[in-house]
Protein backbone atom coordinates (compact mmCIF):
# COMPACT_ATOMS: atom_id res chain seq x y z
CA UNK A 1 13.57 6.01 15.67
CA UNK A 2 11.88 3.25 14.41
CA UNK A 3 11.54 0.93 17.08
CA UNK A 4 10.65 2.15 20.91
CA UNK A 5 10.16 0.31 23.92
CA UNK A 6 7.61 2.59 26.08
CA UNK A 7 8.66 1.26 29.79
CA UNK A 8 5.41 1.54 32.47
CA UNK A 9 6.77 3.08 35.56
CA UNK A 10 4.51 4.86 37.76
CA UNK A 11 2.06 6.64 35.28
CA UNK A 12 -0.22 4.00 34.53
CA UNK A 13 -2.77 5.51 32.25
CA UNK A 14 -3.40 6.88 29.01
CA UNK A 15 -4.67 9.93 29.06
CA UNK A 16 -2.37 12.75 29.72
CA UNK A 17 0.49 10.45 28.90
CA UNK A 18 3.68 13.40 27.09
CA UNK A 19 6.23 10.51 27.41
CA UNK A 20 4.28 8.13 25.47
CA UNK A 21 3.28 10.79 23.19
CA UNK A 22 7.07 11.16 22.98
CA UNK A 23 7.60 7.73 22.25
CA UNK A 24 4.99 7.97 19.34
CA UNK A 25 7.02 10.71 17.58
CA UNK A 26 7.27 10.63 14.00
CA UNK A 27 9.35 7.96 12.66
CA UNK A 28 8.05 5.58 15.49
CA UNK A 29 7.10 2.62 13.25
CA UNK A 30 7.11 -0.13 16.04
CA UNK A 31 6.16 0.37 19.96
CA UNK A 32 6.27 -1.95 22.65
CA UNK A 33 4.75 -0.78 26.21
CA UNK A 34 6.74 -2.71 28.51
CA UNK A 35 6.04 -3.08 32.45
CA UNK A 36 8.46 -4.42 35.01
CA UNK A 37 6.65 -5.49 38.12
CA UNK A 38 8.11 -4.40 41.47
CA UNK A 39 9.48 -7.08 43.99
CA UNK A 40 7.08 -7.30 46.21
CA UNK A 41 9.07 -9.47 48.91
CA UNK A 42 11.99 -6.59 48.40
CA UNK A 43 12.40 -6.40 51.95
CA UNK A 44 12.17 -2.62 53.72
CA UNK A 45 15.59 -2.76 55.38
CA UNK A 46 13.18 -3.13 58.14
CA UNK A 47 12.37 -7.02 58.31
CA UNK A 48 9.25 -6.68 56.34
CA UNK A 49 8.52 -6.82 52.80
CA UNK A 50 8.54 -3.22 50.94
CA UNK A 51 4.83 -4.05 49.71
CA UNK A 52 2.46 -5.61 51.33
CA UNK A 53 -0.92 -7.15 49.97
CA UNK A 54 -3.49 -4.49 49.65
CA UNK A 55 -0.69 -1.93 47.73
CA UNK A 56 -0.45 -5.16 45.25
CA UNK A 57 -3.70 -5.64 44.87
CA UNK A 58 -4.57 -2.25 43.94
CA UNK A 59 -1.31 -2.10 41.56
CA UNK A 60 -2.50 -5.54 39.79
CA UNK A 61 -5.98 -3.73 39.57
CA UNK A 62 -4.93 -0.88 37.66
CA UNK A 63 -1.92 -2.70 35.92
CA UNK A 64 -4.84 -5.12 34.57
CA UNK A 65 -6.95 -1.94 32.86
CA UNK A 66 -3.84 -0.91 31.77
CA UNK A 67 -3.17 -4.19 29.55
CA UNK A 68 -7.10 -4.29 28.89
CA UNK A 69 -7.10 -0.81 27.05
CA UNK A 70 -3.52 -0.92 25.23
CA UNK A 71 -4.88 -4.31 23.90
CA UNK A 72 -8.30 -2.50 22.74
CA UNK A 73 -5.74 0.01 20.54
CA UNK A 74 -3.98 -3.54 19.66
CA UNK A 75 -0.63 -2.72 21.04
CA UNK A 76 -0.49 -5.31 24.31
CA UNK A 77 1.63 -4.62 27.42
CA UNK A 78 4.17 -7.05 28.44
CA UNK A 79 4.24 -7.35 31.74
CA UNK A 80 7.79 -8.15 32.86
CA UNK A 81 9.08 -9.76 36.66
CA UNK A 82 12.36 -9.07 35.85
CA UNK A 83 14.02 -5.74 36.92
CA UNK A 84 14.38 -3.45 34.49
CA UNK A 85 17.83 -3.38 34.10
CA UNK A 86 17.84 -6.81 33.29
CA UNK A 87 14.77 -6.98 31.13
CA UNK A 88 14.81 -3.50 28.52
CA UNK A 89 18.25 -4.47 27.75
CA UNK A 90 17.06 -7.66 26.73
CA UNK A 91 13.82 -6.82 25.04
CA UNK A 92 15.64 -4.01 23.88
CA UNK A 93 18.41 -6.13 22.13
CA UNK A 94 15.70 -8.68 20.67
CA UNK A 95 13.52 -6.35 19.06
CA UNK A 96 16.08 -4.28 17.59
CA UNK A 97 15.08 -0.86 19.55
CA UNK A 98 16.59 2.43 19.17
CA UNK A 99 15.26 3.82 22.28
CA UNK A 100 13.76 3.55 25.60
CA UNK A 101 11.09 6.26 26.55
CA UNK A 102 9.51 6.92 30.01
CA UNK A 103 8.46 8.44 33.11
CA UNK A 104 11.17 10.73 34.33
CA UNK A 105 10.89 9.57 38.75
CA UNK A 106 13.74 11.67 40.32
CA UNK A 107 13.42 9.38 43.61
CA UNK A 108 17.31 8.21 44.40
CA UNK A 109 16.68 4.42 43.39
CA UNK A 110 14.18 5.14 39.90
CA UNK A 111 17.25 7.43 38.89
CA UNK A 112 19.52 4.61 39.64
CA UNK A 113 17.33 2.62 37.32
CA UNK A 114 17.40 5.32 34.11
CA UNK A 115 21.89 5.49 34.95
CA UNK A 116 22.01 2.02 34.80
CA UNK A 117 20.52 1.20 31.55
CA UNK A 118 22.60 4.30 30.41
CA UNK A 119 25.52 2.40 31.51
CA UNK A 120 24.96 -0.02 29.34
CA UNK A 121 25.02 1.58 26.35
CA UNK A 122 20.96 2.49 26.11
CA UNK A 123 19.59 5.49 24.83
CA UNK A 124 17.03 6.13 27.84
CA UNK A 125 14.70 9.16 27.16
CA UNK A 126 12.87 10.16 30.17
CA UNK A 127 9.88 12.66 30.25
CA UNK A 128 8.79 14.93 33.33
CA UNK A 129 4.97 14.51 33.36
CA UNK A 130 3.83 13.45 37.68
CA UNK A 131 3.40 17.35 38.39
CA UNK A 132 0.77 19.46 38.13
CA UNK A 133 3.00 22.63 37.24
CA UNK A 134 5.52 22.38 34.51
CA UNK A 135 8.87 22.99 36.47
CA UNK A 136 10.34 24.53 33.94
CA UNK A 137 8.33 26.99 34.15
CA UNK A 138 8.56 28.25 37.74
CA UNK A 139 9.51 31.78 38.81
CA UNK A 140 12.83 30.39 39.93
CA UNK A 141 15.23 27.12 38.86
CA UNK A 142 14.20 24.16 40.56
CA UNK A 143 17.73 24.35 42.45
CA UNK A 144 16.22 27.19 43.82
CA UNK A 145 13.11 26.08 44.94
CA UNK A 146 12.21 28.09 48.35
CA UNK A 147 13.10 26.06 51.48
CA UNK A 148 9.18 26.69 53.15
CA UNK A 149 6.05 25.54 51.27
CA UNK A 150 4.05 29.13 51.93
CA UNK A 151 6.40 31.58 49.76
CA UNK A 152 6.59 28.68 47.19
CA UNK A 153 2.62 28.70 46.59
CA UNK A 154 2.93 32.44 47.39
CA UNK A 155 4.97 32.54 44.30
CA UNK A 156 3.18 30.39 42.24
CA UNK A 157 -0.14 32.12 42.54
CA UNK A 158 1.23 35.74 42.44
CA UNK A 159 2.97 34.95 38.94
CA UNK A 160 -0.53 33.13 38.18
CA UNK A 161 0.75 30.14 36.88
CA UNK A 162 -1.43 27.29 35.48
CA UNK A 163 -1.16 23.72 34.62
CA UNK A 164 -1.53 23.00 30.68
CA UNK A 165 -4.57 21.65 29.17
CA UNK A 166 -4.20 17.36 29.58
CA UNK A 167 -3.56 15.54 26.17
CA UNK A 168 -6.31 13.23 25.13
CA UNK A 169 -5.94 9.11 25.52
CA UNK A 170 -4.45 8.02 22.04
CA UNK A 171 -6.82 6.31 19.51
CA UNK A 172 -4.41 4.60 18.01
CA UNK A 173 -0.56 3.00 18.67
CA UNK A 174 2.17 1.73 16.77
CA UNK A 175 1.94 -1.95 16.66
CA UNK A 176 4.53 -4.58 18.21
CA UNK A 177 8.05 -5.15 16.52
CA UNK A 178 8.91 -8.76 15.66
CA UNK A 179 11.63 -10.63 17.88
CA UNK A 180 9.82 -10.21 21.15
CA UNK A 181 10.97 -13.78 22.83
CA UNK A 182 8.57 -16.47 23.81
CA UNK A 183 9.79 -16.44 27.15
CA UNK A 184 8.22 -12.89 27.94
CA UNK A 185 4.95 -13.69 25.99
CA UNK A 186 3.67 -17.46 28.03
CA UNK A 187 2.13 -16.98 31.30
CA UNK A 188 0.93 -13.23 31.62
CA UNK A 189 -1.98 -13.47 32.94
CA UNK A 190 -0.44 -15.95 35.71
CA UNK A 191 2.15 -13.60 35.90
CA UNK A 192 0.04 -10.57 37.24
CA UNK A 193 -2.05 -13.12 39.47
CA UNK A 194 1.52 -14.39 41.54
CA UNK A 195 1.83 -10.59 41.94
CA UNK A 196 -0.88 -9.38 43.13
CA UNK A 197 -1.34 -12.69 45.50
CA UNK A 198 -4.06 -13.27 47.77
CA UNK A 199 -6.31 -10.30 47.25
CA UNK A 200 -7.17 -9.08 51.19
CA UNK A 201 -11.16 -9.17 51.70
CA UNK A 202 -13.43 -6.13 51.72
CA UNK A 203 -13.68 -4.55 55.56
CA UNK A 204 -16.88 -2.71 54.95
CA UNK A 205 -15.20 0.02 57.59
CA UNK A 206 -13.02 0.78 55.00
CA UNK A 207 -12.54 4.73 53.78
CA UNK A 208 -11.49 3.77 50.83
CA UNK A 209 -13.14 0.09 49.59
CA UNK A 210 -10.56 -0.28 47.03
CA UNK A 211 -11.73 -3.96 46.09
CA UNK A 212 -15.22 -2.79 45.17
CA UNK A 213 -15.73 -2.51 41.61
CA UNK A 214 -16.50 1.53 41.11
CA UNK A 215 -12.98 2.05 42.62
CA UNK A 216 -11.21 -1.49 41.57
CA UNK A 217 -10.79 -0.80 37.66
CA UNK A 218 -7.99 1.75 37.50
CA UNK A 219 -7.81 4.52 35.04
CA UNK A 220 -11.18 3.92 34.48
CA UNK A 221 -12.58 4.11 37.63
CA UNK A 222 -10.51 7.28 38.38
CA UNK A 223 -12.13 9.26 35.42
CA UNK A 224 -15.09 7.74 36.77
CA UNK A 225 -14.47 8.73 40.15
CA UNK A 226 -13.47 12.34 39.04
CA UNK A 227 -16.32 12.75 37.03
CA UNK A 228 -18.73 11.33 39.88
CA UNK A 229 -16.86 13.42 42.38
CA UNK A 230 -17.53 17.21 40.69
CA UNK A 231 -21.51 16.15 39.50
CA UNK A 232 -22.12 15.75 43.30
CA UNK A 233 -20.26 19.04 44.22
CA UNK A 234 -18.59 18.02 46.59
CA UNK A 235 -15.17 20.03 46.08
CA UNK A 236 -17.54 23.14 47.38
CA UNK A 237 -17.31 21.70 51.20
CA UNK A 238 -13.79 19.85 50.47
CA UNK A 239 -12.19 22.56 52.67
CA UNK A 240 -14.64 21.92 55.71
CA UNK A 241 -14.70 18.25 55.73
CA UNK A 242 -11.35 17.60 54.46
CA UNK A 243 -10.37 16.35 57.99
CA UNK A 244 -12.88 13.78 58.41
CA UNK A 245 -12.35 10.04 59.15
CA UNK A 246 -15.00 7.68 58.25
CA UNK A 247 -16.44 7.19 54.68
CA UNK A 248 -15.54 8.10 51.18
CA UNK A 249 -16.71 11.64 50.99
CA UNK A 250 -15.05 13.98 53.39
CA UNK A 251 -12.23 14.02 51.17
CA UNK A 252 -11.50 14.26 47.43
CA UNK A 253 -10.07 10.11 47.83
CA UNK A 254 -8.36 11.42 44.34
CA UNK A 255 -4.69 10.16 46.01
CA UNK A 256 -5.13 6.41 45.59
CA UNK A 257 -5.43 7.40 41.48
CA UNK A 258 -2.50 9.88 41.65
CA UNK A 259 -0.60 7.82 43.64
CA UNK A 260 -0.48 4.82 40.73
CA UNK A 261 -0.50 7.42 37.66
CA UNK A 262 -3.79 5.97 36.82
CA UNK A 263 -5.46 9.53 37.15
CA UNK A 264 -3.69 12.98 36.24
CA UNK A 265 -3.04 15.49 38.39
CA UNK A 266 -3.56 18.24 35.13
CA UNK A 267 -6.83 16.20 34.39
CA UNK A 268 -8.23 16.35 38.21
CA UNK A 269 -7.49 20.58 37.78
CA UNK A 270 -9.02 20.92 33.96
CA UNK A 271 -12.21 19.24 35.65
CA UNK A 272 -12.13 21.29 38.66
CA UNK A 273 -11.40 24.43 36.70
CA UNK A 274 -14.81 23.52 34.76
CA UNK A 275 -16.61 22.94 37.79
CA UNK A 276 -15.52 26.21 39.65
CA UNK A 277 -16.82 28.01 36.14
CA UNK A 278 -20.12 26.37 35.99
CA UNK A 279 -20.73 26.58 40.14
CA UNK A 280 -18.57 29.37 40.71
CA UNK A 281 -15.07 29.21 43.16
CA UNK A 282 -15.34 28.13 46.97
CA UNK A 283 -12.76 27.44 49.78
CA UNK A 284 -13.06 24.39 48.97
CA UNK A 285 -12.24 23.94 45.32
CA UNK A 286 -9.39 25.98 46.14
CA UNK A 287 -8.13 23.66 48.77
CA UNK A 288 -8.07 21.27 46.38
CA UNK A 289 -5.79 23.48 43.91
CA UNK A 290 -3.64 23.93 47.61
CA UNK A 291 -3.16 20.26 48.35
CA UNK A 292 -1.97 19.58 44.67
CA UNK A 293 0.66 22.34 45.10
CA UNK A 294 1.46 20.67 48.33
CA UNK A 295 1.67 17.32 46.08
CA UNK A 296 4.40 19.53 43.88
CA UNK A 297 6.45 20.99 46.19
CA UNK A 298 7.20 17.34 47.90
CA UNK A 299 8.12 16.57 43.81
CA UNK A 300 10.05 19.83 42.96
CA UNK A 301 11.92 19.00 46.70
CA UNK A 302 13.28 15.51 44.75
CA UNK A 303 14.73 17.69 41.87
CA UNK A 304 16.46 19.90 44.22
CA UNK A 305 17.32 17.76 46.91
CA UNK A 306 17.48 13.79 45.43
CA UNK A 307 19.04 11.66 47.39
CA UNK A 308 19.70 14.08 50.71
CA UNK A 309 16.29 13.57 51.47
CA UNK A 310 16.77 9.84 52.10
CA UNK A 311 19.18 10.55 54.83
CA UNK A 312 18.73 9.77 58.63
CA UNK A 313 19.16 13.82 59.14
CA UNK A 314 17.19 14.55 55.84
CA UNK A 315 17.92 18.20 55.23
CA UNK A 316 19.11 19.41 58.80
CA UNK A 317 22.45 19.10 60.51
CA UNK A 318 23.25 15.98 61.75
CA UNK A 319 21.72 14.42 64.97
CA UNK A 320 20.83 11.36 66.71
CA UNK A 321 17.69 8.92 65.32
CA UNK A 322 16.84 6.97 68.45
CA UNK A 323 14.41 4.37 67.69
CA UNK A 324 12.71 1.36 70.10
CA UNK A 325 12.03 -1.47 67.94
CA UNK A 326 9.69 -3.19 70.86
CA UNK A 327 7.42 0.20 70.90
CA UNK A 328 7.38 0.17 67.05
CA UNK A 329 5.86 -3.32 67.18
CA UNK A 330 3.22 -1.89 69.18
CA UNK A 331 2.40 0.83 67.44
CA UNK A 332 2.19 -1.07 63.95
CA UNK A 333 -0.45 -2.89 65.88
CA UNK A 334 -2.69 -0.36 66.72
CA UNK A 335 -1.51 -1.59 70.42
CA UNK A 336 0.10 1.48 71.95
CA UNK A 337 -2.45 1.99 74.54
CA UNK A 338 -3.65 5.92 72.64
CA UNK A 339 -6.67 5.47 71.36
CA UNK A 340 -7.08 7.24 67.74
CA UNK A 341 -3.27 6.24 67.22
CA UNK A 342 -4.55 2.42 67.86
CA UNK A 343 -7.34 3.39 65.03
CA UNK A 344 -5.81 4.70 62.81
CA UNK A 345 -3.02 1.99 62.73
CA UNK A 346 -6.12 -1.00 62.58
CA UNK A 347 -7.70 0.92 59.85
CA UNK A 348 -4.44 0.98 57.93
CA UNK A 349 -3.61 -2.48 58.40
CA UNK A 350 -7.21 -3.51 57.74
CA UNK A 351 -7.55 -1.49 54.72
CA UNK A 352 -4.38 0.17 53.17
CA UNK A 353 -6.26 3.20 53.37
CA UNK A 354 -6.50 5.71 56.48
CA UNK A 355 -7.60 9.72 56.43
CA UNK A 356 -4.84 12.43 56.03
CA UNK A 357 -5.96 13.76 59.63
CA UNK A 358 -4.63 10.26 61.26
CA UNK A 359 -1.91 10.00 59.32
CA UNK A 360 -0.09 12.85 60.69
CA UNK A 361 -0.99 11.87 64.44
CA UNK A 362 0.17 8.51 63.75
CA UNK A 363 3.61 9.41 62.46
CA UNK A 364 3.64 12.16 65.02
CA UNK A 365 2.72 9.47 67.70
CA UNK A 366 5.62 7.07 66.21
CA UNK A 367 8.51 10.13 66.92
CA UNK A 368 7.78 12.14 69.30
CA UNK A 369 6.39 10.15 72.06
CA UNK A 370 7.64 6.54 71.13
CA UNK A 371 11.25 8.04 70.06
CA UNK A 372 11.47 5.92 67.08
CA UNK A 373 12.93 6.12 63.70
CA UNK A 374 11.10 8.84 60.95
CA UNK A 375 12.41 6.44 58.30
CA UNK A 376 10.93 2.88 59.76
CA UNK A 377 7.05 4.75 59.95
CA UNK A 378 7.70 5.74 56.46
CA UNK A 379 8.72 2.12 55.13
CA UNK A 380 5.56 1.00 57.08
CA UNK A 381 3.29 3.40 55.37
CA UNK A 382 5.21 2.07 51.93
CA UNK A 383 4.20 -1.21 52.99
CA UNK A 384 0.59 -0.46 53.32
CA UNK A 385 -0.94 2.55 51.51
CA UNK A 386 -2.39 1.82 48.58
CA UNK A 387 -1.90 5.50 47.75
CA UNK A 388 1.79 5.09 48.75
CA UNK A 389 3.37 8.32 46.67
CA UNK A 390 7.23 8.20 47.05
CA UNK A 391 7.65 11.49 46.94
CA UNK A 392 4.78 12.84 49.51
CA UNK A 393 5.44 10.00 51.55
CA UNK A 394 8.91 11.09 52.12
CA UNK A 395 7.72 14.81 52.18
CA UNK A 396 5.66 13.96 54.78
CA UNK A 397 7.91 12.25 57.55
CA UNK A 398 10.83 14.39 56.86
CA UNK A 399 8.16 17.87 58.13
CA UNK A 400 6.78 15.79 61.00
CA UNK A 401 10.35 15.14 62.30
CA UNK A 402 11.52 18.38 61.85
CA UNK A 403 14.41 16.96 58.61
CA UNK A 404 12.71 18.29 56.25
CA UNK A 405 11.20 22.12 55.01
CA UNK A 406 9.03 22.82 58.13
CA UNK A 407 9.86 26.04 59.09
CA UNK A 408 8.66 24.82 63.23
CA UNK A 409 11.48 22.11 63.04
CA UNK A 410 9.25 19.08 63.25
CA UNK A 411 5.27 18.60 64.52
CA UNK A 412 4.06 17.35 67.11
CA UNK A 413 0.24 16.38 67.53
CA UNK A 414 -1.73 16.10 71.11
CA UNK A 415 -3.90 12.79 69.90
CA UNK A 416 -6.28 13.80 72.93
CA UNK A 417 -6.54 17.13 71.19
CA UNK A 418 -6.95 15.90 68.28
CA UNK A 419 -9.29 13.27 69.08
CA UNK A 420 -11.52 15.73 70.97
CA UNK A 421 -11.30 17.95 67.96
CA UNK A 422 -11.89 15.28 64.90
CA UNK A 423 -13.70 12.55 66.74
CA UNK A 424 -15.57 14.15 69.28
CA UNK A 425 -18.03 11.86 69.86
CA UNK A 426 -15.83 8.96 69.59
CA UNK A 427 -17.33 7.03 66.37
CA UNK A 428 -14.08 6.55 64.87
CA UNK A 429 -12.34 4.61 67.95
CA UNK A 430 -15.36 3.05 68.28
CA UNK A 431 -15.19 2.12 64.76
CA UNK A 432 -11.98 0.39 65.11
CA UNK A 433 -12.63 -0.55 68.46
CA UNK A 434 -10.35 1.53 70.84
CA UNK A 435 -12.81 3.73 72.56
């Protein structure tokens, strides 16, 4: 190959990058890094727009370090609003490429994506690189990936398997081909700016203060982050703070990074591995290790199941999917009259950001006692979450309403309970003013 176009999908960094080492194989003369923004009007299928401002914000935050340090190894990005299959073909054709290289996503529409460009008579290389675990290397073939998360990490950790080392950031990149047209290069910085749109203003409640500038610079500020995160040793009381719900500490906050590829999940582990050998293991550096694999299995799930999981009855039998639209309103609100469900849905709204705790009461909330549709609380959370993860994020809805691997068919959550138990003395509510 002599020409490549590298095509940006979800793994926006460039440390730990195999498919762009890929694309930098020997006889690479010419690369060009190529990103195709999302649509962020798309609409959900729900009336509402598949992503809303603060996940665009975030995105244009870490899409801009992106094109900041591929321009310090002088090979720019060119950031694209086209879809990719109307763009690479394009670009490809132009610039005289051989190949496309990438991110291999096995969600149902990304696929669609990689056929598509196929179809048209592109070579499309794509590169397995999201996971922490290799899955090639797991005691059984993906196909037969066990149906319950427990004998999966059971597994895992009896046949003691590791992630490898992460590859460094490249020092240096093949330059740009000739041909690229004029049309793609005017405008990119105005480009990225109509994307990302009116930037929502700091709520100093926020979790997660993704527009402040330790946490606002993408792969940058998630080494940073990482590196900030371990020196404070915190990962030693992850396990017994984990389920907190106001600040940035009682929880890793590593997802927002994962989430947009900006951080690695086989960097986060190489650091924590050097952590647990300088301060010794704890429960909690090992629940950190345990919510990765969790972060897996809803991955390895995608290469086993694809598209099934995107049905109404996800992997059961088939069944009704009531759904109120009027009590969904309410409960996108923060309106429904429960308290910590009402929080937790301001928070998100406000923020784009809410704890992992809330999360599950709030989806539980939205099917069990409103009666509403799994898949329209998961299109919300799309809309909002800046650490919006298409795989956990379907993982996730599919075990609270009992479609997916939970062995209890489904979860329900008491919010009194769990208000009683995670906000006893009401701060939270009171935070977001329901108490």
């Amino acid at each position: 190959m002599s020409t490549v176009l590298f095509w940006f999908r979800n793994d926006l960094r460039l440390h730990d990058q195999l498919a762009l080492r890929a694309a930098c194989a020997q006889g690479t003369q010419h690369l060009l890094p190529v990103l195709c923004l999302p649509d962020a009007a798309q609409d959900s299928g729900w009336g509402f727009a598949r992503m809303g401002p603060h996940r665009r914000a975030w995105w244009a935050s870490t899409i801009e370090n992106l094109r900041q340090n591929l321009q310090a190894l002088g090979c720019p990005l060119l950031v694209c609003t086209e879809a990719p299959t109307t763009a690479l073909p394009a670009l490809a054709q132009a610039v005289g490429a051989d190949a496309i290289v990438c991110e291999d996503i096995a969600a149902p529409e990304e696929q669609a994506d990689v056929h598509a460009l196929r179809a048209a008579g592109l070579q499309v290389r794509t590169v397995w690189q999201s996971s922490l675990l290799d899955p090639a290397r797991l005691p059984w073939p993906v196909s037969q990936l066990p149906r319950v998360f427990t004998p999966f990490r059971q597994a895992v950790e009896k046949a003691r398997l590791r992630p490898d080392a992460p590859l460094p950031a490249p020092t240096s990149l093949p330059p740009w081909p000739k041909g690229v047209p004029d049309n793609y290069l005017h405008g990119q910085d105005e480009t990225l700016a109509a994307f990302a749109g009116a930037r929502p203003a700091l709520d100093v409640r926020s979790a997660f203060p993704y527009q402040q500038p330790a946490q606002n610079d993408g792969e940058q500020s998630a080494l940073n982050h990482l590196t900030q995160y371990l020196a404070r040793g915190l990962p030693t009381d992850y396990k017994r703070t984990r389920n907190g719900l106001i600040g940035m500490d009682y929880s890793s906050k590593w997802s927002p990074w994962l989430a947009t590829g900006a951080l690695s999940p086989r960097q986060a582990m190489a650091q924590l591995n050097q952590f647990e050998a300088e301060h010794g293991a704890s429960d909690g550096s090992y629940w950190l290790w345990f919510e990765l694999l969790w972060r897996d299995y809803f991955r390895f799930l995608h290469l086993q199941h694809g598209r099934a999981l995107y049905r109404a009855r996800g992997l059961g039998s088939a069944r009704d999917t009531p759904h109120d639209p009027a009590r969904f309103v309410t409960w996108c609100a923060g309106q429904t009259g429960q308290p910590l469900v009402d929080a937790a849905m301001r928070e998100l709204a406000a923020t784009g950001y809410m704890s992992n705790r809330v999360r599950q009461v709030a989806a539980s909330y939205l099917v069990n006692d409103f009666a509403c549709d799994w898949r329209v609380g998961a299109a919300w959370f799309e809309h909002h979450l800046v650490d919006y993860d298409v795989y956990s994020n379907q993982g996730n809805w599919l075990y609270i309403a009992g479609r997916g691997t939970d062995p209890q068919g489904g979860r329900r959550f008491n919010p009194e309970q769990q208000a009683t138990a995670y906000d006893p003395d009401g701060a939270y509510r009171h935070l977001w003013g329901t108490a």
